[in-house]
Protein backbone atom coordinates (compact mmCIF):
# COMPACT_ATOMS: atom_id res chain seq x y z
CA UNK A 1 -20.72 -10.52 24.98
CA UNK A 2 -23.13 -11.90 23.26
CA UNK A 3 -23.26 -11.67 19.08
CA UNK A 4 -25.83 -10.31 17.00
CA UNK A 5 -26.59 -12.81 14.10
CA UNK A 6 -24.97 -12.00 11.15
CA UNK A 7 -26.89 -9.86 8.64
CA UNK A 8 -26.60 -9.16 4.92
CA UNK A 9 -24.93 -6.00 4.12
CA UNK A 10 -27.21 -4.86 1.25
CA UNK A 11 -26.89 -0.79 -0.73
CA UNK A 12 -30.52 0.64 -1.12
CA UNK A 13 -32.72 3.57 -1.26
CA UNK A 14 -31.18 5.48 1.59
CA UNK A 15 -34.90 5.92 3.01
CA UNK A 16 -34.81 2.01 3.56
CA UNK A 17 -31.26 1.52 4.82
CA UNK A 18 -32.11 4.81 7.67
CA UNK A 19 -35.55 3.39 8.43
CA UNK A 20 -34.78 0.20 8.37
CA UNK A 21 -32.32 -2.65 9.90
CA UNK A 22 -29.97 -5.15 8.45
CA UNK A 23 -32.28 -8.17 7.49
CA UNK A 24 -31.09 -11.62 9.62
CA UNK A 25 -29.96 -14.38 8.44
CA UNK A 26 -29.08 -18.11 10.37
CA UNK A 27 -27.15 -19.35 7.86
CA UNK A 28 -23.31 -20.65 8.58
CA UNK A 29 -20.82 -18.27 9.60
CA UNK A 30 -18.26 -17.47 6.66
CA UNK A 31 -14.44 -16.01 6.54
CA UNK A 32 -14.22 -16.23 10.36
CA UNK A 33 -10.83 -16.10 12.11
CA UNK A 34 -11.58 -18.78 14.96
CA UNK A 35 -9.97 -17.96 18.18
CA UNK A 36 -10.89 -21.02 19.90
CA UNK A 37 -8.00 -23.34 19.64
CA UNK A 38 -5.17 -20.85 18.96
CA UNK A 39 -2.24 -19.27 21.37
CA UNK A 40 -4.26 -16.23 22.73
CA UNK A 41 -1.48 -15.62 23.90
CA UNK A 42 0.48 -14.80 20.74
CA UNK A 43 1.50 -11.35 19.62
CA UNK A 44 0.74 -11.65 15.95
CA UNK A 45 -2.50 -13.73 14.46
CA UNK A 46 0.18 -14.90 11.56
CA UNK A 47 4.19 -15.38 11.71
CA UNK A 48 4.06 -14.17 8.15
CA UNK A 49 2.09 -11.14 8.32
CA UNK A 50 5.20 -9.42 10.77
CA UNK A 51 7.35 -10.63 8.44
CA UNK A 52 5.74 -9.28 5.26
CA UNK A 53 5.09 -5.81 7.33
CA UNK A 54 8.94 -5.99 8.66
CA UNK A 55 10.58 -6.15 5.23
CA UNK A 56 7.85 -3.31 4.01
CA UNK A 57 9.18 -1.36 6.82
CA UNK A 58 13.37 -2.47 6.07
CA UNK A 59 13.18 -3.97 10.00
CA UNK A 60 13.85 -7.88 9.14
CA UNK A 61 17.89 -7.32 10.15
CA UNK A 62 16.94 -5.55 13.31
CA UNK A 63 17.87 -7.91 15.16
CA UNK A 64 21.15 -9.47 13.99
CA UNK A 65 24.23 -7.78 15.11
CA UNK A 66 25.76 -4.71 12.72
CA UNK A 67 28.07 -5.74 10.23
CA UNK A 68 31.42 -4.69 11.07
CA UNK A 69 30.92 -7.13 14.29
CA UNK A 70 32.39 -9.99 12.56
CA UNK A 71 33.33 -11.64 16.06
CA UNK A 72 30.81 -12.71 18.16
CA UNK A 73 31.14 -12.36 22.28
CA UNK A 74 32.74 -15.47 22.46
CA UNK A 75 35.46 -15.03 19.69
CA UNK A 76 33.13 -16.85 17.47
CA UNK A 77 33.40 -15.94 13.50
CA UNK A 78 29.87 -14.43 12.41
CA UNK A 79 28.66 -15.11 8.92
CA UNK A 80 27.86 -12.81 7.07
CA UNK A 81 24.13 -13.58 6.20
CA UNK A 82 23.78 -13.67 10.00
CA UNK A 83 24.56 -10.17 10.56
CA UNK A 84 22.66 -6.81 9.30
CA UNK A 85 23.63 -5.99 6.27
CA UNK A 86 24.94 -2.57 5.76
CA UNK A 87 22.82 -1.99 2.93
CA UNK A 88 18.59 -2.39 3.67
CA UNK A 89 17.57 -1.87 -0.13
CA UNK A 90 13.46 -0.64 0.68
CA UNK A 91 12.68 -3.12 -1.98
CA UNK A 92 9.15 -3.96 -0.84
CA UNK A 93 8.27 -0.24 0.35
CA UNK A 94 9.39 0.49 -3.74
CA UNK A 95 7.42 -1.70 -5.37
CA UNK A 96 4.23 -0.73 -2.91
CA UNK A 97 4.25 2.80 -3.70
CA UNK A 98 4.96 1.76 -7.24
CA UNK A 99 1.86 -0.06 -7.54
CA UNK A 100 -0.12 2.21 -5.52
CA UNK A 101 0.81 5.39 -7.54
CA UNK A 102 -0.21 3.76 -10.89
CA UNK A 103 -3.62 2.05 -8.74
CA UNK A 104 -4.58 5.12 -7.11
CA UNK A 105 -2.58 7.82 -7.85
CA UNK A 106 -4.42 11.65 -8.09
CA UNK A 107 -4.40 11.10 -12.01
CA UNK A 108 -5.87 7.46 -11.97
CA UNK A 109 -8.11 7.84 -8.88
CA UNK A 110 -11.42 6.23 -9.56
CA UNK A 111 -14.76 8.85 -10.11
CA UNK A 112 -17.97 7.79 -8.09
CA UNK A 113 -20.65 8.87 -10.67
CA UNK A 114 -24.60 8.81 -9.12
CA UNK A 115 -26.59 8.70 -12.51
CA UNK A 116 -29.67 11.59 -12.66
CA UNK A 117 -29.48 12.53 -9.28
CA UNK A 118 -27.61 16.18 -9.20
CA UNK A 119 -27.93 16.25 -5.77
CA UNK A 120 -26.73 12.95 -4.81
CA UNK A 121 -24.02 13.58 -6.67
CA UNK A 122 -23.08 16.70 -5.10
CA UNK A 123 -23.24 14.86 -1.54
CA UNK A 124 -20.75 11.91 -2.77
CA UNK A 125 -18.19 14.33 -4.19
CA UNK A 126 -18.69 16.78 -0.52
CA UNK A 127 -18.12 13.08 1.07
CA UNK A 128 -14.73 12.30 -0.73
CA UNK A 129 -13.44 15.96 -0.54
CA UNK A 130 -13.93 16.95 2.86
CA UNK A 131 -12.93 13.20 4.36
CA UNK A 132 -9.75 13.20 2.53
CA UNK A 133 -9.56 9.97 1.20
CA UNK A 134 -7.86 10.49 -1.82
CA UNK A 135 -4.37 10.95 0.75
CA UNK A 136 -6.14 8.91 3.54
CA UNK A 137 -6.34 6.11 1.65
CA UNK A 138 -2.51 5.62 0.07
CA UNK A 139 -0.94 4.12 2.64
CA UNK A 140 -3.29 1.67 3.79
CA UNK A 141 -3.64 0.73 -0.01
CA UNK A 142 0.39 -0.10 0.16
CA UNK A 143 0.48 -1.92 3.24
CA UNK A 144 -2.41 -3.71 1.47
CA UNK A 145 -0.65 -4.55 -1.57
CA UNK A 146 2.60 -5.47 0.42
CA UNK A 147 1.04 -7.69 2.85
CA UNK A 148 -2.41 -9.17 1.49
CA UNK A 149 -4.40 -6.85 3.62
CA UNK A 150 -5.27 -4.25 5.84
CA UNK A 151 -7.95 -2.88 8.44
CA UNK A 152 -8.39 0.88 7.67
CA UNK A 153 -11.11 2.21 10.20
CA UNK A 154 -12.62 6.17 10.30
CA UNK A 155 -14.86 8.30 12.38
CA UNK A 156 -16.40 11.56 12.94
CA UNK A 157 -14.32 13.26 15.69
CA UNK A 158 -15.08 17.19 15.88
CA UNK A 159 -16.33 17.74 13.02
CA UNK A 160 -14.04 15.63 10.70
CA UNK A 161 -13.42 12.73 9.44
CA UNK A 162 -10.17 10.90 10.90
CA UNK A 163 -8.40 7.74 9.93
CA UNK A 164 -6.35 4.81 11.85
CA UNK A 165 -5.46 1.99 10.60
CA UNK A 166 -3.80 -1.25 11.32
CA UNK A 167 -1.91 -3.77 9.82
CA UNK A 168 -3.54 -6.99 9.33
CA UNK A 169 -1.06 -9.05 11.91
CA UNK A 170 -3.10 -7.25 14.38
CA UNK A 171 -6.28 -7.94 13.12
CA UNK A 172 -9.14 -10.47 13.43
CA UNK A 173 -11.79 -9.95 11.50
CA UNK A 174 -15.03 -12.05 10.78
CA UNK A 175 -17.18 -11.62 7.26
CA UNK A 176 -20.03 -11.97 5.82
CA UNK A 177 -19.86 -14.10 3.03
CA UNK A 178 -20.52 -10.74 0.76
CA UNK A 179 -16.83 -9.41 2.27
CA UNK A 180 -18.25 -6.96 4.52
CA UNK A 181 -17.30 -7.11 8.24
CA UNK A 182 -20.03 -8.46 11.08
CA UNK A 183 -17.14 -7.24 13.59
CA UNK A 184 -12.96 -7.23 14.12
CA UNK A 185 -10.73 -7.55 16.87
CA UNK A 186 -7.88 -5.14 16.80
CA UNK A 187 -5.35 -6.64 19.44
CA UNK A 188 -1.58 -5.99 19.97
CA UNK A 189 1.29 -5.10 22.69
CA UNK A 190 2.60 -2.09 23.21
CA UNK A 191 5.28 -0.50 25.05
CA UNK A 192 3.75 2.44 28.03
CA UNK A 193 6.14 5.38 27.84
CA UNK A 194 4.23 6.12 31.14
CA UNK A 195 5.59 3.17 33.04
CA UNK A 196 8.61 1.27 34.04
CA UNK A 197 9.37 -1.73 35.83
CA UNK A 198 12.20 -2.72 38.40
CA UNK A 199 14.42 -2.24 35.24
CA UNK A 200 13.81 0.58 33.79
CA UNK A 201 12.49 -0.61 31.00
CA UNK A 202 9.12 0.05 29.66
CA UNK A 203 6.31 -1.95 30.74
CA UNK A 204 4.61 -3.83 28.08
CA UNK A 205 1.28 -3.82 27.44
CA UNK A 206 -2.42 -5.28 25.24
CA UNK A 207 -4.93 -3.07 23.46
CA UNK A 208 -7.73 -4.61 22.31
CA UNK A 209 -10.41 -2.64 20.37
CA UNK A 210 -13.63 -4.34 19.15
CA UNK A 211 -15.62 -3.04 16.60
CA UNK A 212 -19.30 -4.79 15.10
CA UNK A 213 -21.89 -3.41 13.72
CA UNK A 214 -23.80 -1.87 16.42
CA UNK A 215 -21.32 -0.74 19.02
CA UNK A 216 -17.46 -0.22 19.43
CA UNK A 217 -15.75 -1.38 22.76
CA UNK A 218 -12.40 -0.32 24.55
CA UNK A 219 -11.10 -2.44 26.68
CA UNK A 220 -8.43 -1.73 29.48
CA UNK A 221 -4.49 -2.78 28.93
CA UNK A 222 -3.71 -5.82 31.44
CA UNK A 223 0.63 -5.90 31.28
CA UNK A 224 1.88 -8.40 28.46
CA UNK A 225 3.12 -11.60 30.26
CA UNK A 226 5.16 -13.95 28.42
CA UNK A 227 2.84 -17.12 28.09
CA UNK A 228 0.21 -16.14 29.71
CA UNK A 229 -2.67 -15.63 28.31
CA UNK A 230 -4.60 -11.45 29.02
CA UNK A 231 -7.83 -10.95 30.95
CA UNK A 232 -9.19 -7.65 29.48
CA UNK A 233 -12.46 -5.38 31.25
CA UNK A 234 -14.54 -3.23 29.36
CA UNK A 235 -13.96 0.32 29.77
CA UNK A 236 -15.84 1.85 27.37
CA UNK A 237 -18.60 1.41 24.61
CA UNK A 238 -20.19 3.64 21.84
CA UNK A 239 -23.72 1.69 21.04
CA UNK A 240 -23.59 3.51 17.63
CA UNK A 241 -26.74 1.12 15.86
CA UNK A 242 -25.51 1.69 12.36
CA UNK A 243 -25.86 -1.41 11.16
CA UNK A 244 -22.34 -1.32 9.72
CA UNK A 245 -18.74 -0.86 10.98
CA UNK A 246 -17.07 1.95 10.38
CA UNK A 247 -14.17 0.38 9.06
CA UNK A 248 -12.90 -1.42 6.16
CA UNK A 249 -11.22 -4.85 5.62
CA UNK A 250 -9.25 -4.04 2.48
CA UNK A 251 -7.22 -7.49 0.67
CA UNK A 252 -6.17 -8.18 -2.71
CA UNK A 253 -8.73 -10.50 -3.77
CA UNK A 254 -11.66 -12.12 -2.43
CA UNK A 255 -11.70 -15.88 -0.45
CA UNK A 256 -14.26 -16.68 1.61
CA UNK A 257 -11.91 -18.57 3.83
CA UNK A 258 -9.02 -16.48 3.73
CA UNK A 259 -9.68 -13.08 4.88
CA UNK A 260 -5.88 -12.21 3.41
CA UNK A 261 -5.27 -11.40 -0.07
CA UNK A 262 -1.91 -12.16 -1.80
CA UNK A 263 1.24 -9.95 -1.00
CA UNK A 264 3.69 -8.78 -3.40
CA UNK A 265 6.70 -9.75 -0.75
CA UNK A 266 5.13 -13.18 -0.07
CA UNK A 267 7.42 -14.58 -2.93
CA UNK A 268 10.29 -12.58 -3.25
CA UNK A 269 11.92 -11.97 0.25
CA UNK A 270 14.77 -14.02 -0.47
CA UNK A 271 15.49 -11.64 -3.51
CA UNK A 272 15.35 -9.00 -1.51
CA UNK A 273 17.79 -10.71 0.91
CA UNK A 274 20.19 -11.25 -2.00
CA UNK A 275 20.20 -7.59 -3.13
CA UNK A 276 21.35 -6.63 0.65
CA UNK A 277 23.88 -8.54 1.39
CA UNK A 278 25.14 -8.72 -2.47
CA UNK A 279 25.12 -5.08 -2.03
CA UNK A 280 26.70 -4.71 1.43
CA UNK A 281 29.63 -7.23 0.24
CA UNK A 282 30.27 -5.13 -2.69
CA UNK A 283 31.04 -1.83 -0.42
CA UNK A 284 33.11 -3.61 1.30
CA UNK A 285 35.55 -4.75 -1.19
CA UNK A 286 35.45 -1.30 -2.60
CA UNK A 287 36.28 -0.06 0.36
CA UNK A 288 38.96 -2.19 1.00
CA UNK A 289 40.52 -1.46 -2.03
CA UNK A 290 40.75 2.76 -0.96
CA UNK A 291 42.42 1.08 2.06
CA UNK A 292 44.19 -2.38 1.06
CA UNK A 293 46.42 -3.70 3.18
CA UNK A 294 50.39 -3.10 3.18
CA UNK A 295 52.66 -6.64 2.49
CA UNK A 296 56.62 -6.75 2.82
CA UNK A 297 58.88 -9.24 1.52
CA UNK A 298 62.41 -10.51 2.53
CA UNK A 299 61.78 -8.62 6.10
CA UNK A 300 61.48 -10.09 9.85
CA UNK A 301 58.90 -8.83 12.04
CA UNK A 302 61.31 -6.94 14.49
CA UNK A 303 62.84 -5.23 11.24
CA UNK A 304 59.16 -4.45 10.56
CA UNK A 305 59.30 -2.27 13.58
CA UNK A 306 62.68 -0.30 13.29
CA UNK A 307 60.80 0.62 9.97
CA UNK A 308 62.01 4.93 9.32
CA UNK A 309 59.93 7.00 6.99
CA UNK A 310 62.52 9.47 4.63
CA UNK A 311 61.03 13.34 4.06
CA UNK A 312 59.72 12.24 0.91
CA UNK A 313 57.32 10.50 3.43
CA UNK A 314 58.20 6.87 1.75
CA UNK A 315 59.22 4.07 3.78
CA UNK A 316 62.98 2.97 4.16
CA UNK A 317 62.86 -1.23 3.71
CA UNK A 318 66.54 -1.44 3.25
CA UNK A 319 68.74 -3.24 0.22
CA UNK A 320 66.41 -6.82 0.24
CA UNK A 321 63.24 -5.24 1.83
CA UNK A 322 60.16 -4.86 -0.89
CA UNK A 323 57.07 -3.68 -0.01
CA UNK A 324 53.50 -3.61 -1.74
CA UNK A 325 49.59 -2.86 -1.30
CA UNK A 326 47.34 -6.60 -1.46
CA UNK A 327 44.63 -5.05 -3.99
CA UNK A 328 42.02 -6.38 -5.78
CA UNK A 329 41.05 -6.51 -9.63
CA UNK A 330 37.06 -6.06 -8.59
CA UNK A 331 36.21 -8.80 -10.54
CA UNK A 332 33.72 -9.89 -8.27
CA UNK A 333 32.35 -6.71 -7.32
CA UNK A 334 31.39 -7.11 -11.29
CA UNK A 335 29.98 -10.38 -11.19
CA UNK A 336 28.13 -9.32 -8.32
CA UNK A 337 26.61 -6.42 -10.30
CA UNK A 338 25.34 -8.84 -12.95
CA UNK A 339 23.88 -11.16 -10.21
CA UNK A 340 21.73 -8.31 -9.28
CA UNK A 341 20.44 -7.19 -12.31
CA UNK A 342 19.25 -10.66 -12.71
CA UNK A 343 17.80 -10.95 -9.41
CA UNK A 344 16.07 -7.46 -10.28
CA UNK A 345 14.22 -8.86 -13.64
CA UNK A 346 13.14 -12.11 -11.31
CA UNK A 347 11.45 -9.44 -8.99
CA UNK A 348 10.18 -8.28 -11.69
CA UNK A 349 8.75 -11.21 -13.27
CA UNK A 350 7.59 -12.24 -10.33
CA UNK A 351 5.62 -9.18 -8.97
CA UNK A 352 4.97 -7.78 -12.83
CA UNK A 353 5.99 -4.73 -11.75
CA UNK A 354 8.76 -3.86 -14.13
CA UNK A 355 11.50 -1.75 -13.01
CA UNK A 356 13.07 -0.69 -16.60
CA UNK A 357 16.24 1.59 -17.42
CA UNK A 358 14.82 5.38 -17.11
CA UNK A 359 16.18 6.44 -20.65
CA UNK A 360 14.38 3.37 -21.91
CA UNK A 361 11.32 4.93 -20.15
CA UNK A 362 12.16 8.37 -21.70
CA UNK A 363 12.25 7.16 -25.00
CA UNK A 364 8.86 5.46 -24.74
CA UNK A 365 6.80 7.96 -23.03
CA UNK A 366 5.78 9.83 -26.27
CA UNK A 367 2.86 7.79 -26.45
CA UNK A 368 0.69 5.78 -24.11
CA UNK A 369 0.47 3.19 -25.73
CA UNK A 370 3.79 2.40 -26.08
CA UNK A 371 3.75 2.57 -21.92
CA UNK A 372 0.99 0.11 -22.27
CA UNK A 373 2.83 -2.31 -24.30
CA UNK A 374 6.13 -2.01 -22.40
CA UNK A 375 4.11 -1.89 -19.38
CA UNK A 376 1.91 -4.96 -19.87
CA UNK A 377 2.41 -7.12 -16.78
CA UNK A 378 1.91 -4.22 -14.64
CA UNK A 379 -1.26 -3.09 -16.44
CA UNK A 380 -2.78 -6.93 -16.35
CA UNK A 381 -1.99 -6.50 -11.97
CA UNK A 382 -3.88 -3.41 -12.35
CA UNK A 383 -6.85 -4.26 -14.18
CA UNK A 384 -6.73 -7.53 -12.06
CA UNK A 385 -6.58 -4.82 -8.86
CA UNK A 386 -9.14 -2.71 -9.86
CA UNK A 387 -12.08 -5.77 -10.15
CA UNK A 388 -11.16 -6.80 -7.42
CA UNK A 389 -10.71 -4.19 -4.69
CA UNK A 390 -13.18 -1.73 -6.63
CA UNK A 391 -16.07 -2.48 -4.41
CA UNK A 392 -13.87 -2.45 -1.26
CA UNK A 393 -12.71 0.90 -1.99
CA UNK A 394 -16.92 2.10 -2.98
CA UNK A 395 -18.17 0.49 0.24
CA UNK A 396 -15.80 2.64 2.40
CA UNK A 397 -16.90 5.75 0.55
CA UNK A 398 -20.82 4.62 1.50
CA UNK A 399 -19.95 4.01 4.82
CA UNK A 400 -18.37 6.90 5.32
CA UNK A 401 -21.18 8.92 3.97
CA UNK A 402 -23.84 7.37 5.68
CA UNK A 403 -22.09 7.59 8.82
CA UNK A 404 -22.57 11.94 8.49
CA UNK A 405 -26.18 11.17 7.44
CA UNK A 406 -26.21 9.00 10.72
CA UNK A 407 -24.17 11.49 12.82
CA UNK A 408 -25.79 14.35 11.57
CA UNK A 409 -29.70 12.65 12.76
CA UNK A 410 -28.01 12.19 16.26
CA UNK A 411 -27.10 15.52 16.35
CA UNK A 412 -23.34 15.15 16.32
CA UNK A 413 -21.19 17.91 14.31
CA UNK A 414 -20.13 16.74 11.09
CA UNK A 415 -17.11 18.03 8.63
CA UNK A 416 -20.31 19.02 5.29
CA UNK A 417 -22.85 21.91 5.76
CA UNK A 418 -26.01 19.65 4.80
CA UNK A 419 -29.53 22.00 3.09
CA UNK A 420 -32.05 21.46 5.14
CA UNK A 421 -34.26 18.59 5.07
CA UNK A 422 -31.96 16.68 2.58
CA UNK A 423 -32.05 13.35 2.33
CA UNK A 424 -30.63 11.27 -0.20
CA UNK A 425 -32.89 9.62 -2.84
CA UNK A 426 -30.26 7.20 -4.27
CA UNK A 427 -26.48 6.19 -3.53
CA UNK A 428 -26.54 3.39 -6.54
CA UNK A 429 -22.62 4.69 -7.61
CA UNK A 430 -20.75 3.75 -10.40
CA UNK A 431 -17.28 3.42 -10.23
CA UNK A 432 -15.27 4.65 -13.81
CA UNK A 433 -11.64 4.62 -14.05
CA UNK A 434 -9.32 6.62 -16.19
CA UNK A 435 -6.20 4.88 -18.48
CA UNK A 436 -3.31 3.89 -16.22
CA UNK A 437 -1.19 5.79 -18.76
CA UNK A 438 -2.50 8.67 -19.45
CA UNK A 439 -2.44 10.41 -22.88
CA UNK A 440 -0.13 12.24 -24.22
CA UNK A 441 -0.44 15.22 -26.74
CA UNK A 442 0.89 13.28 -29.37
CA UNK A 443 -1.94 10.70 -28.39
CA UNK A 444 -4.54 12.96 -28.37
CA UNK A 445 -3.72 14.25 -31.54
CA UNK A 446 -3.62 11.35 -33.48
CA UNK A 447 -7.41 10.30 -31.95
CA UNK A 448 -9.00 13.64 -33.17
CA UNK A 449 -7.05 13.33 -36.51
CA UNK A 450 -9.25 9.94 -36.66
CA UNK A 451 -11.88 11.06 -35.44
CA UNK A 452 -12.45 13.91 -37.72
CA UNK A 453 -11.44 11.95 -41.12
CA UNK A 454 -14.33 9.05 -40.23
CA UNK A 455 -17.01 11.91 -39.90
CA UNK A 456 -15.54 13.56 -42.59
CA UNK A 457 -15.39 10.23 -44.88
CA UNK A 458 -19.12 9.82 -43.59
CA UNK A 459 -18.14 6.87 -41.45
CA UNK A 460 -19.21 7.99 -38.45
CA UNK A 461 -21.29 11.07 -37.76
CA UNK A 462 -20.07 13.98 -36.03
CA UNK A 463 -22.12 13.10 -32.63
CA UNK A 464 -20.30 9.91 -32.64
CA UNK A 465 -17.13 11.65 -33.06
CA UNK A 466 -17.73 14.43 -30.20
CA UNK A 467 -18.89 10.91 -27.74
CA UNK A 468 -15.39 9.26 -28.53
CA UNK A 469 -13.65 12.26 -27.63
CA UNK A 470 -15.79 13.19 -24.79
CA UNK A 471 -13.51 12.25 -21.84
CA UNK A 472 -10.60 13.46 -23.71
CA UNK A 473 -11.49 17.19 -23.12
CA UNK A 474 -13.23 16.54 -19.70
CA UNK A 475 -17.16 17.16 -20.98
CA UNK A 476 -19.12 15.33 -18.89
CA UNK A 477 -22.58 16.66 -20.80
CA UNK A 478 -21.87 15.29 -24.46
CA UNK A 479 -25.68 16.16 -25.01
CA UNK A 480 -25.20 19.58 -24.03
CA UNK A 481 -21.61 19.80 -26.54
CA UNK A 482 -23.27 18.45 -29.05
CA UNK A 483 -26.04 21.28 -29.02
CA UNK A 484 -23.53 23.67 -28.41
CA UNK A 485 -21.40 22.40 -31.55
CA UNK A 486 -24.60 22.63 -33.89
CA UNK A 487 -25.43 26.36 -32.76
CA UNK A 488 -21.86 27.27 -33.41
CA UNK A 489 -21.00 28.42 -36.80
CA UNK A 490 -19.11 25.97 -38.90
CA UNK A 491 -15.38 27.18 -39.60
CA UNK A 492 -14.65 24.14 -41.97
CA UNK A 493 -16.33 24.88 -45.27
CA UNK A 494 -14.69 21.69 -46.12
CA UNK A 495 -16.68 19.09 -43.68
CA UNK A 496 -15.53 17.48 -40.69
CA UNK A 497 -14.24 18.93 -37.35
């Protein structure tokens, strides 16, 4: 099929970007994934995107054998770091949602502010309400985080607004050098529950799924032949014209030519293998010691067997016969337990998300700035987070609100009961977010008790006062608190607050 050229993905006046096109541009092609001279043939577009995704999902053992099969088929002796450990600590799945709650959690979620436009307003906040994304958008943000990146795509399907998304292994996207997408390849193998072959097994299958900026395109699902490369048909297409696909490419940071961000698990899988196995190991020398094994001395084997048990249900060994259990003093299991903890602050270090003792996190939480301070590295990933994926995360929430205005034009049913004849004048947004730790009462006290001795010492006036404690009560018209504090009879006599 034959590509558009690229265009510059520019916010306006929402009269310009409905009335008019994407402006063109013949400049070089940036942050595209060349197919050309790669295996199409492949199931994955990198080896280390599965294996980021399989350790987020606690599947990177699935295929060794259990671990109580010590003894391989042929009576061979199976290490232990070759078999699945019984123990799959969800290590990078932790740290994710971790991240994610502190990123974009309900209490630090991000507000999309349109400046003197009421209306405008109204529509964004309609948008992110009745689409969801608060939820939508959590898990997508965590396979993000874990991996580097992630494709999250929506649409309008009867009346609402529904999500899929893929992970990135899947994925083949192509930029514009301002990070939006000119189009993406979603292409994988799956197994049809609907047919078997000569086996009985499953047949295997591709999807593809293209998506660019005018149309999306299904294609049909040719079976999955080891090395040999698909031949897909068309078999449907949407020729939407938005100018924009509904999608986004989400990744940690930035690079225009690496459409992948940074994972947490990129650097730390072999920690994570460690706690597992060290883990695993440890049960079983516990449980060996509930059930060690029984030794005699000074007997012969066919003595052994004549072996009689008295009523007092203790074994009868004879005059020279001594028996005992082989037990161990757990040392290890102890060392073992240290080795962990250390492995655990490495993680740590490593991802700067610290994982600290809960009382130690009980005894700080009195204030938030303590949480701050004993929270640092985790608050520096944030902030780092936040500048970077802020405009990712405020270019979906255009999209999907142009996409209603779109739908809505076309005469398609759409999930917000739009006044007639409305048509935004502005959708310039500006993205504010709240502390990571949020204030506590002890805080909040402390702030107004400063607060209220400046005005009172003539420092500061009261205005300034009532602006640096604005957010704390939720007033999002300080101009209109302010008049309302004036009119109000002072109850002071003394000055101040």
């Amino acid at each position: 099929m034959a590509r558009e050229d690229q265009s510059n993905f520019r916010w306006a006046n929402i009269g310009g970007l409905m009335s008019k096109r994407m402006k063109r541009r013949s400049t070089q092609q940036l942050g595209v994934i060349s197919r050309e001279n790669e295996n199409k043939n492949q199931k994955y577009r990198k080896k280390e995107l599965h294996k980021f995704d399989q350790y987020y999902d606690s599947a990177q053992y699935d295929h060794l054998p259990s671990w109580d099969k010590s003894v391989a088929q042929k009576g061979e002796y199976v290490a232990v770091r070759n078999r699945k450990p019984r123990f799959k600590f969800p290590f990078a799945k932790n740290l994710s949602q971790r991240l994610t709650a502190k990123f974009l959690g309900q209490s630090v979620f991000p507000k999309f502010k349109i400046e003197e436009s009421p209306d405008d307003q109204a529509y964004i906040d309609a948008v992110i309400r009745e689409s969801k994304i608060k939820s939508a958008i959590l898990e997508p943000i965590r396979r993000c985080l874990n991996t580097g990146s992630y494709f999250l795509r929506f649409k309008i399907d009867r009346g609402a607004v529904s999500f899929e998304g893929w992970d990135s292994k899947y994925c083949y996207p192509v930029l514009l050098p301002n990070g939006e997408l000119e189009s993406i390849v979603v292409q994988y193998v799956f197994e049809d529950e609907s047919e078997k072959d000569l086996q009985g097994n499953y047949k295997k299958k591709w999807y593809k799924l293209e998506l660019n900026t005018q149309s999306e395109i299904l294609f049909d699902n040719p079976e999955y032949v080891e090395n040999e490369d698909p031949i897909f048909t068309e078999v449907d297409r949407f020729d939407h014209g938005f100018g924009f696909v509904q999608g986004q490419w989400f990744r940690t940071h930035e690079d225009s030519k690496n459409p992948d961000g940074y994972g947490l698990v990129s650097d730390i899988t072999d920690f994570i293998d460690e706690i597992c196995y060290s883990l695993s190991q440890s049960s079983q020398s516990v449980s060996y010691n509930q059930d060690p094994i029984l030794t005699f001395n000074n007997m012969a084997e066919d003595e052994q067997e004549g072996l009689i048990r008295s009523v007092m249900k203790a074994w009868n060994l004879g005059r020279e016969g001594k028996a005992q259990f082989l037990e161990s003093n757990l040392s290890g299991v102890e060392r073992a337990g240290e080795l962990r903890d250390k492995v655990t602050q490495n993680i740590g270090e490593i991802t700067r998300i610290v994982m600290l003792d809960p009382e130690k996190i009980v005894g700080s939480a009195q204030s938030a700035k303590a949480m701050e301070v004993l929270h640092a590295p985790l608050k520096d990933l944030i902030d780092e987070l936040r500048a970077s994926m802020e405009g990712q995360i405020k270019s979906l929430i255009l999209k999907i609100a142009l996409t209603i205005l779109l739908a809505d034009k076309m005469g398609i049913e759409i999930p917000i009961t739009m006044p007639q004849g409305y048509t935004p004048t502005s959708l310039n947004i500006i993205v504010s977010w709240p502390p990571i730790f949020q204030q506590t009462m002890e805080d909040l006290q402390k702030k107004v008790q400063v607060a209220s001795a400046a005005a009172t010492a003539s420092l500061i006036s009261r205005e300034a006062g009532t602006r640096w404690l604005a957010k704390d009560f939720d007033i999002e018209d300080i101009e209109a608190e302010i008049a309302k504090i004036a009119a109000q009879p002072v109850l002071n006599p003394f000055g101040g607050f």
